[in-house]
N, C-alpha and C. Protein backbone atom coordinates (compact mmCIF):
# COMPACT_ATOMS: atom_id res chain seq x y z
N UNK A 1 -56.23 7.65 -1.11
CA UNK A 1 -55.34 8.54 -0.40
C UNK A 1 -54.27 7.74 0.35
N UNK A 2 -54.85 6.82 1.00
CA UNK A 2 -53.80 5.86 1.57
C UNK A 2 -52.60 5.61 1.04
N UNK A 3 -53.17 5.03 -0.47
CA UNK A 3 -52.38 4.17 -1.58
C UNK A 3 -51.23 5.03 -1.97
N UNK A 4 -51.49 6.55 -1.96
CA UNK A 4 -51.06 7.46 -2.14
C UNK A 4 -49.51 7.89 -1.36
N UNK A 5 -50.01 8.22 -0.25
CA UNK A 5 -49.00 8.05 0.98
C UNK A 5 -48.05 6.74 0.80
N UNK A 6 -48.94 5.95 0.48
CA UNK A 6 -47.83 4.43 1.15
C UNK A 6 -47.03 4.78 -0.43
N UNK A 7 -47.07 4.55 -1.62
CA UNK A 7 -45.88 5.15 -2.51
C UNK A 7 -44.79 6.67 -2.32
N UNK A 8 -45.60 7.52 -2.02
CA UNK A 8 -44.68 8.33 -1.56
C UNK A 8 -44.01 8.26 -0.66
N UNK A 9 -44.06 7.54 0.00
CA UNK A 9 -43.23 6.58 1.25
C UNK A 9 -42.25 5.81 0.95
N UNK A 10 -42.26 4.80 -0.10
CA UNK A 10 -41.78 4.09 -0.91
C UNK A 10 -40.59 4.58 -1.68
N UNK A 11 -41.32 6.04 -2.54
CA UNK A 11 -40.08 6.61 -2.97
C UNK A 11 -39.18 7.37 -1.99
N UNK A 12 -39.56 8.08 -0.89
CA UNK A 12 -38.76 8.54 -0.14
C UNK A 12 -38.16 7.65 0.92
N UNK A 13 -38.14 6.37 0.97
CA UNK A 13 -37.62 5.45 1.23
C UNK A 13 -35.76 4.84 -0.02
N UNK A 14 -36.78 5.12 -1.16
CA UNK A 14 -35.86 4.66 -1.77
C UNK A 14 -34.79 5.75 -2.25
N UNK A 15 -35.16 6.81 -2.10
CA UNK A 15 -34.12 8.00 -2.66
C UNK A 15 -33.17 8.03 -1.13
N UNK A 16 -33.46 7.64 -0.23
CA UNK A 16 -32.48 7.86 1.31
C UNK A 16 -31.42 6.99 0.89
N UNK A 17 -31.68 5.46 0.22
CA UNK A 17 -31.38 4.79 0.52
C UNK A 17 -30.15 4.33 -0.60
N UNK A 18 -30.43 5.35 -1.88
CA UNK A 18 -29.70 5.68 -2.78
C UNK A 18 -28.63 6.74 -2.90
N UNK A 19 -28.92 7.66 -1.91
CA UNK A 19 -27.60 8.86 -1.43
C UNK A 19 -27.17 8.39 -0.11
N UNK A 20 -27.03 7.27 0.13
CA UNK A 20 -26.68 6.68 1.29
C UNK A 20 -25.46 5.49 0.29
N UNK A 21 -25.51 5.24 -0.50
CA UNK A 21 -24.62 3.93 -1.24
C UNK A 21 -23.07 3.61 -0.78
N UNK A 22 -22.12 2.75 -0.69
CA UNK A 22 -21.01 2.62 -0.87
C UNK A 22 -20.08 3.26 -1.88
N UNK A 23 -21.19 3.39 -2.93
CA UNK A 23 -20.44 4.04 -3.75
C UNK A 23 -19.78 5.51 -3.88
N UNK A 24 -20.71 6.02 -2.52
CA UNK A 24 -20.29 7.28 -2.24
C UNK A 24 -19.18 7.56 -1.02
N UNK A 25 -18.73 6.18 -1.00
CA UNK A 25 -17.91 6.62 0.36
C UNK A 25 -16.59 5.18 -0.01
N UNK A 26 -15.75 5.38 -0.93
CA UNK A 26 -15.14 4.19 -1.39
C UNK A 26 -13.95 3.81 -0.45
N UNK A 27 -13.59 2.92 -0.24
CA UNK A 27 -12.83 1.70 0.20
C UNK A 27 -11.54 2.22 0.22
N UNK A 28 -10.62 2.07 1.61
CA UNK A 28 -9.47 2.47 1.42
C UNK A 28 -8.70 1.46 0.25
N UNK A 29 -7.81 1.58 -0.67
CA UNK A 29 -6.83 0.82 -1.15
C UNK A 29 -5.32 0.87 -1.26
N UNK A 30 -4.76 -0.23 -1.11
CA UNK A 30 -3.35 -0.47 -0.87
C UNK A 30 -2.82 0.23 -2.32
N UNK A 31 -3.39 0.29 -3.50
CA UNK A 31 -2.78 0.56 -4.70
C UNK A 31 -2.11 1.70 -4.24
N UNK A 32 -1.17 2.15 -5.41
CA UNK A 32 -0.85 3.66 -5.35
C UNK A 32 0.47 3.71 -4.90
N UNK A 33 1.29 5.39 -4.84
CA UNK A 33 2.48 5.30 -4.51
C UNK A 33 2.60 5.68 -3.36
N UNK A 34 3.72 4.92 -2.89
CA UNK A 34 4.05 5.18 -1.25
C UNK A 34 5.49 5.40 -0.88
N UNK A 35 5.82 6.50 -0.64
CA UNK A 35 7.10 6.96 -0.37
C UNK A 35 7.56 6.94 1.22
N UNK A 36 9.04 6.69 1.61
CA UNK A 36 9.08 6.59 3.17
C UNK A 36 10.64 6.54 3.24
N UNK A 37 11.19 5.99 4.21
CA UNK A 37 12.50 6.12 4.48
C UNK A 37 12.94 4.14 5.08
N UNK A 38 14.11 3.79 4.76
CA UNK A 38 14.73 2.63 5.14
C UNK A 38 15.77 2.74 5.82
N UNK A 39 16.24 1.58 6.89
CA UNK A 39 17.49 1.64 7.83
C UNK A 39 18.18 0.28 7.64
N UNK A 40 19.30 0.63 7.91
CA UNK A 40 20.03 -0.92 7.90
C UNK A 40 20.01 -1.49 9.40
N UNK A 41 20.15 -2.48 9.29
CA UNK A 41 20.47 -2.78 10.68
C UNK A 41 19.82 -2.70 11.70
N UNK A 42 20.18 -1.76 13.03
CA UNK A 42 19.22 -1.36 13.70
C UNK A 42 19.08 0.20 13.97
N UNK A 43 19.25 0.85 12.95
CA UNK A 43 19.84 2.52 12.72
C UNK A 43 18.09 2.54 12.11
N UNK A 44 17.65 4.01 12.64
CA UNK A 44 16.49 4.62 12.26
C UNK A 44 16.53 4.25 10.90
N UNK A 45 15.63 4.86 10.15
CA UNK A 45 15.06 5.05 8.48
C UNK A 45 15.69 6.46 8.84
N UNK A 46 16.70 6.18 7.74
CA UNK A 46 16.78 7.80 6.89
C UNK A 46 17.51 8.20 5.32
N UNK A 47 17.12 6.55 5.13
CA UNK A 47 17.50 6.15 3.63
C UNK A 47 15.99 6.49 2.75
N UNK A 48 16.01 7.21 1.53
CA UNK A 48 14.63 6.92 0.67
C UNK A 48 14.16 5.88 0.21
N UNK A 49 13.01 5.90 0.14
CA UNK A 49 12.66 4.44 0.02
C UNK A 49 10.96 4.34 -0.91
N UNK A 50 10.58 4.03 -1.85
CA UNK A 50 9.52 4.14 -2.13
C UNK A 50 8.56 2.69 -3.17
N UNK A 51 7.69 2.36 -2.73
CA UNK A 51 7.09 1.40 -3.31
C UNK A 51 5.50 2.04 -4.16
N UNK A 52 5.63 1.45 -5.86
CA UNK A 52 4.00 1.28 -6.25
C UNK A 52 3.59 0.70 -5.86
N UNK A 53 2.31 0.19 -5.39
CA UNK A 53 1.60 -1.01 -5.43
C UNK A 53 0.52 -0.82 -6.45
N UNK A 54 0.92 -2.32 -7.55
CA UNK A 54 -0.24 -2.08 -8.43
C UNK A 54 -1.64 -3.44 -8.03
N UNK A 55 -2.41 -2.69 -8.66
CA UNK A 55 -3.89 -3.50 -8.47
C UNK A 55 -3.79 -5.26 -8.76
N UNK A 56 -2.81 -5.48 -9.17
CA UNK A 56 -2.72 -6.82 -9.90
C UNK A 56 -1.81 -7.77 -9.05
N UNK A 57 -1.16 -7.14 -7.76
CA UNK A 57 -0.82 -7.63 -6.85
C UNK A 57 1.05 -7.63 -7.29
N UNK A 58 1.29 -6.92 -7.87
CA UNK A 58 3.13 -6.82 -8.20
C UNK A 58 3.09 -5.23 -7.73
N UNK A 59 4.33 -5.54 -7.36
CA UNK A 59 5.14 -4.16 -6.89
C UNK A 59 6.47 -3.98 -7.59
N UNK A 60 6.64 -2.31 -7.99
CA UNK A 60 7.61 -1.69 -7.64
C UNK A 60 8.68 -0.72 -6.90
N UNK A 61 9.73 -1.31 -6.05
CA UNK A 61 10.43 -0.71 -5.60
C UNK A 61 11.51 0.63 -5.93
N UNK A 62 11.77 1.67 -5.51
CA UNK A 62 12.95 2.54 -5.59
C UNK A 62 13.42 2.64 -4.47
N UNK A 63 14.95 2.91 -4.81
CA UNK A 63 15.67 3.44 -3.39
C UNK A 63 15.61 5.13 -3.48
N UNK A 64 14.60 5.17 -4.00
CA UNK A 64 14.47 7.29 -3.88
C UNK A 64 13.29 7.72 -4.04
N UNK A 65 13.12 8.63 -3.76
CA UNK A 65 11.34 9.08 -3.73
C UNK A 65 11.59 9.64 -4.74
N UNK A 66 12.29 10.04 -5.90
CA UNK A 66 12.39 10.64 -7.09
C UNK A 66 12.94 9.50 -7.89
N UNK A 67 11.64 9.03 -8.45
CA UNK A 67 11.87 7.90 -9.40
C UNK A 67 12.78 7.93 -10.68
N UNK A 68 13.30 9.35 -10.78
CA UNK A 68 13.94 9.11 -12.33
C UNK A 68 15.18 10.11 -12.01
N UNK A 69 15.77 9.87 -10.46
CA UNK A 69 17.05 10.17 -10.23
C UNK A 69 17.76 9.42 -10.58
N UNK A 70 19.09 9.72 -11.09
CA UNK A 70 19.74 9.31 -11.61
C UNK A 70 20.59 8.14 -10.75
N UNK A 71 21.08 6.54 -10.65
CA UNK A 71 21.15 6.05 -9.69
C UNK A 71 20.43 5.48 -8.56
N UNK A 72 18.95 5.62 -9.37
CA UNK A 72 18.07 5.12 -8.11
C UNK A 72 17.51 3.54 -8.61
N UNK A 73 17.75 2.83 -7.47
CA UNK A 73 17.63 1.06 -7.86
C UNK A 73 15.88 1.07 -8.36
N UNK A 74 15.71 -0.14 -9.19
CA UNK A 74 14.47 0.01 -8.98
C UNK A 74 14.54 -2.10 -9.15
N UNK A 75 13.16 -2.31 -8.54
CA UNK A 75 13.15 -3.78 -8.38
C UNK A 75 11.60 -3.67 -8.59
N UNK A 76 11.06 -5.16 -8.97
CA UNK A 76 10.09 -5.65 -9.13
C UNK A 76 9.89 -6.97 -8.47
N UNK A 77 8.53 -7.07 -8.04
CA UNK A 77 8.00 -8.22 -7.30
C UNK A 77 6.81 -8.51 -6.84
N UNK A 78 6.20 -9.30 -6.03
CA UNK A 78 4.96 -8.79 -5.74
C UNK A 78 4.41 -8.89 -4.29
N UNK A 79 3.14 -8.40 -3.79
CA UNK A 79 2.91 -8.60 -2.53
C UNK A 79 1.66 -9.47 -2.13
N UNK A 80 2.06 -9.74 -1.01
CA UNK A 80 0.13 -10.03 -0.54
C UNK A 80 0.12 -9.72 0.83
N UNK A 81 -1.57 -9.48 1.11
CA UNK A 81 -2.06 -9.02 2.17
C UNK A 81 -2.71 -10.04 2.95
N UNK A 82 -2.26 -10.10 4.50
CA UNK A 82 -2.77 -11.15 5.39
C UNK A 82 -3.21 -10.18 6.56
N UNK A 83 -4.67 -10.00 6.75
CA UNK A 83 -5.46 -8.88 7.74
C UNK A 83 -4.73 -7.44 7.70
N UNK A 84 -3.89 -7.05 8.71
CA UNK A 84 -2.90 -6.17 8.31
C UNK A 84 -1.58 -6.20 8.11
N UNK A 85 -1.04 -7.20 7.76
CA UNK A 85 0.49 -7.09 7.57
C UNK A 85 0.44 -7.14 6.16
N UNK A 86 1.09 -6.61 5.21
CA UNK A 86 1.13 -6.78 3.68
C UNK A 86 3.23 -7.14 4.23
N UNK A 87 3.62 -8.20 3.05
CA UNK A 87 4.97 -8.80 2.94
C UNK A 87 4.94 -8.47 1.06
N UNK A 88 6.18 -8.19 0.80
CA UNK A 88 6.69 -8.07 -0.48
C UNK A 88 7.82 -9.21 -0.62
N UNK A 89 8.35 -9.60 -2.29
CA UNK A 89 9.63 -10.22 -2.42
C UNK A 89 9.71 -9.74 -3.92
N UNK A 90 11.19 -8.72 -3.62
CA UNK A 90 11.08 -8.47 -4.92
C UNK A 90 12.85 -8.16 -5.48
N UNK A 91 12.81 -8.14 -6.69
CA UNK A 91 14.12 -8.52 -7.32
C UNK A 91 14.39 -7.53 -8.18
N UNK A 92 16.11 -7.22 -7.61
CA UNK A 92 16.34 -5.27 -8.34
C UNK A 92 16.67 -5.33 -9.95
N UNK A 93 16.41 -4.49 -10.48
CA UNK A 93 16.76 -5.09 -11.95
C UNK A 93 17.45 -4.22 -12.63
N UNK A 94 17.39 -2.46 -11.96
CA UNK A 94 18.39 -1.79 -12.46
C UNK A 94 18.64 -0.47 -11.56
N UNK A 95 20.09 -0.40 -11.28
CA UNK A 95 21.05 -0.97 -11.71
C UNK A 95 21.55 -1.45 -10.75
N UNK A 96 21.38 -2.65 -9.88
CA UNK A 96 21.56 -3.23 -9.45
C UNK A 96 21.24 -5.34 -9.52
N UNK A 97 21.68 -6.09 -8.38
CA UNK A 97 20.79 -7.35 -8.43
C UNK A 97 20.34 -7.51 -6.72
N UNK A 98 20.30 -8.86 -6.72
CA UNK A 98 19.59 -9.47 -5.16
C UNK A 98 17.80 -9.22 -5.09
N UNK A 99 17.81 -10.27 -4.01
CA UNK A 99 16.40 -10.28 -3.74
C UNK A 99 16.30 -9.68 -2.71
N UNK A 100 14.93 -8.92 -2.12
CA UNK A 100 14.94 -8.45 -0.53
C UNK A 100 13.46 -8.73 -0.35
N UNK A 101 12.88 -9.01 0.49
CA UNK A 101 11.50 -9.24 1.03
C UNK A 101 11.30 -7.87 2.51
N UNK A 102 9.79 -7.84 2.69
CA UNK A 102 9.91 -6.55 3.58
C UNK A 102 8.34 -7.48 4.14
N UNK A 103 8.07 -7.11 5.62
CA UNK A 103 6.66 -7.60 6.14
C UNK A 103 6.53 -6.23 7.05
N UNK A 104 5.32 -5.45 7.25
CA UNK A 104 4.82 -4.38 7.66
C UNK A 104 3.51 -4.42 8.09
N UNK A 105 3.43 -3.87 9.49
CA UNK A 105 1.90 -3.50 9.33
C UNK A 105 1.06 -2.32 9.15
N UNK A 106 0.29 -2.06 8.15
CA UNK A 106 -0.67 -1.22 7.75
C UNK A 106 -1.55 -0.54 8.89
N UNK A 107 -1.90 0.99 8.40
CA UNK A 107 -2.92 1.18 9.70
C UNK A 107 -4.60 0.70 8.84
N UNK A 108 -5.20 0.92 9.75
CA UNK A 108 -6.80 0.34 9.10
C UNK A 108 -7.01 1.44 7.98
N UNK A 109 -6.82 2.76 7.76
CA UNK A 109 -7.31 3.22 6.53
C UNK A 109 -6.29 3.24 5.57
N UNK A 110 -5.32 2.43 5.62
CA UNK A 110 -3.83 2.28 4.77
C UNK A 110 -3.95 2.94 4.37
N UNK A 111 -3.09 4.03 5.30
CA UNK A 111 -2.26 5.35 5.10
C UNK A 111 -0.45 5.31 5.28
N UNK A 112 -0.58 4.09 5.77
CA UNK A 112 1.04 4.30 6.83
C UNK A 112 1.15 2.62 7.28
N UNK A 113 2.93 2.30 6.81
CA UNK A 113 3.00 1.11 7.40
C UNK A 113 4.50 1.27 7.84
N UNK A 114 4.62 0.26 8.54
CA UNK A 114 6.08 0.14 8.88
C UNK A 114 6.32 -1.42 9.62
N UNK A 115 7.54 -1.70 9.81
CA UNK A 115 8.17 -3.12 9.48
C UNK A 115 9.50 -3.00 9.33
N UNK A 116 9.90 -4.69 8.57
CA UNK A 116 11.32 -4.48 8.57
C UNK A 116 11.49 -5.31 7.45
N UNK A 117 12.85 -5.16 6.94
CA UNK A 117 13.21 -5.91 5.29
C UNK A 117 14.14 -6.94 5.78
N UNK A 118 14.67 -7.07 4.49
CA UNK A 118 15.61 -8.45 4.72
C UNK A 118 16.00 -9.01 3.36
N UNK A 119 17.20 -9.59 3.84
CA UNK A 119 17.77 -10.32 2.11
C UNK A 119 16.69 -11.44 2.13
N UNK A 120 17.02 -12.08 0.58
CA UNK A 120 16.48 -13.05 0.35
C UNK A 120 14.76 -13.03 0.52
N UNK A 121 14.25 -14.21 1.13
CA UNK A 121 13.04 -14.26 1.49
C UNK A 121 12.84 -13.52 3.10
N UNK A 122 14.48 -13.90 3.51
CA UNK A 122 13.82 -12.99 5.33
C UNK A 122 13.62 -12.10 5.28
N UNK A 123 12.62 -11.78 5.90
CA UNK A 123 12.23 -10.44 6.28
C UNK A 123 12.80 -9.77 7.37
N UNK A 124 13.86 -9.90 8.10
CA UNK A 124 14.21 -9.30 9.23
C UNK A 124 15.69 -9.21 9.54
N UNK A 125 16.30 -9.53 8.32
CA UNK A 125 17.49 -9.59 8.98
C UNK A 125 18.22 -8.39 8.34
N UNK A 126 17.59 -7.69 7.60
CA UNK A 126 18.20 -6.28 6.96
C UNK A 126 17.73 -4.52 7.56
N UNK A 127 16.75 -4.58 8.17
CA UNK A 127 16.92 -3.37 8.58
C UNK A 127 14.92 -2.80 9.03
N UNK A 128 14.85 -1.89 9.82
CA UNK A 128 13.46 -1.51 9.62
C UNK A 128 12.83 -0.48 8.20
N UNK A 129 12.00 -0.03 7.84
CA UNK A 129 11.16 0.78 7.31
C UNK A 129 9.82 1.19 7.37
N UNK A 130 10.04 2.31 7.09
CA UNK A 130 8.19 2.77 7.43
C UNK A 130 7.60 3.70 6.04
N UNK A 131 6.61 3.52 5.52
CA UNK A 131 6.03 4.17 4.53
C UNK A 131 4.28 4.92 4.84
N UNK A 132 4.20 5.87 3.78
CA UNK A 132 2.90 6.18 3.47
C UNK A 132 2.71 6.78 2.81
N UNK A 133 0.94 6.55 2.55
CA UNK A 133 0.46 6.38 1.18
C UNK A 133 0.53 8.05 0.50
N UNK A 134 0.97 8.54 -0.55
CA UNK A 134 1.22 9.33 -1.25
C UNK A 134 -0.45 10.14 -1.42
């Protein structure tokens, strides 16, 4: 009877411990599309502005939250993540050129970031922006 109990114990040990998993409660991720607004200078965001982030660590940029407006830049590049600031550098390819880099900080369930861009590699000398996650 003992022996009995102590397995049924065992399994109801192990079934808690199996509807309890990570797998049921998954991981915020940076992937995905994120639409928001950009400023030059030191003028609010009220330019469109939207970045993919793909899993493989490259990004794509638009200057429109409607990716297949007619006239909307699009650039490629990639990012990385340091605790919470994620930085991009990426290069427009149509229909436009130039490089611009952007550094932002993320909230903890990366939903929402904001920061500021910049030509070249700086990040700061072109304007603020703020995004979130789609």
């Amino acid at each position: 009877m003992k022996q009995m109990k102590f397995i049924l114990g065992l399994l109801l040990a192990g079934s808690i411990g199996f509807s309890c998993s990570d797998k049921d409660d998954p991981k915020p991720s940076l992937t995905g599309f994120w639409k928001g607004k950009y400023g030059s200078a030191s003028s609010y965001p009220n330019s469109e502005y939207a970045f993919l982030f793909r899993g493989d660590g490259t990004v794509r940029v638009f200057t429109s939250i409607d990716t297949t407006k007619a006239g909307t830049f699009k650039a490629e590049g990639t990012y990385a993540i340091l605790g919470s600031t994620i930085t991009t550098n990426y290069k427009y390819i149509s229909p436009g050129t130039g490089t611009n880099s952007t550094s932002a900080v993320v909230t903890s369930g990366l939903t929402f970031m904001e920061g500021t861009w910049g030509s070249g590699t700086n990040t700061t000398n072109g304007g603020k922006f703020f995004l979130y996650k789609e």
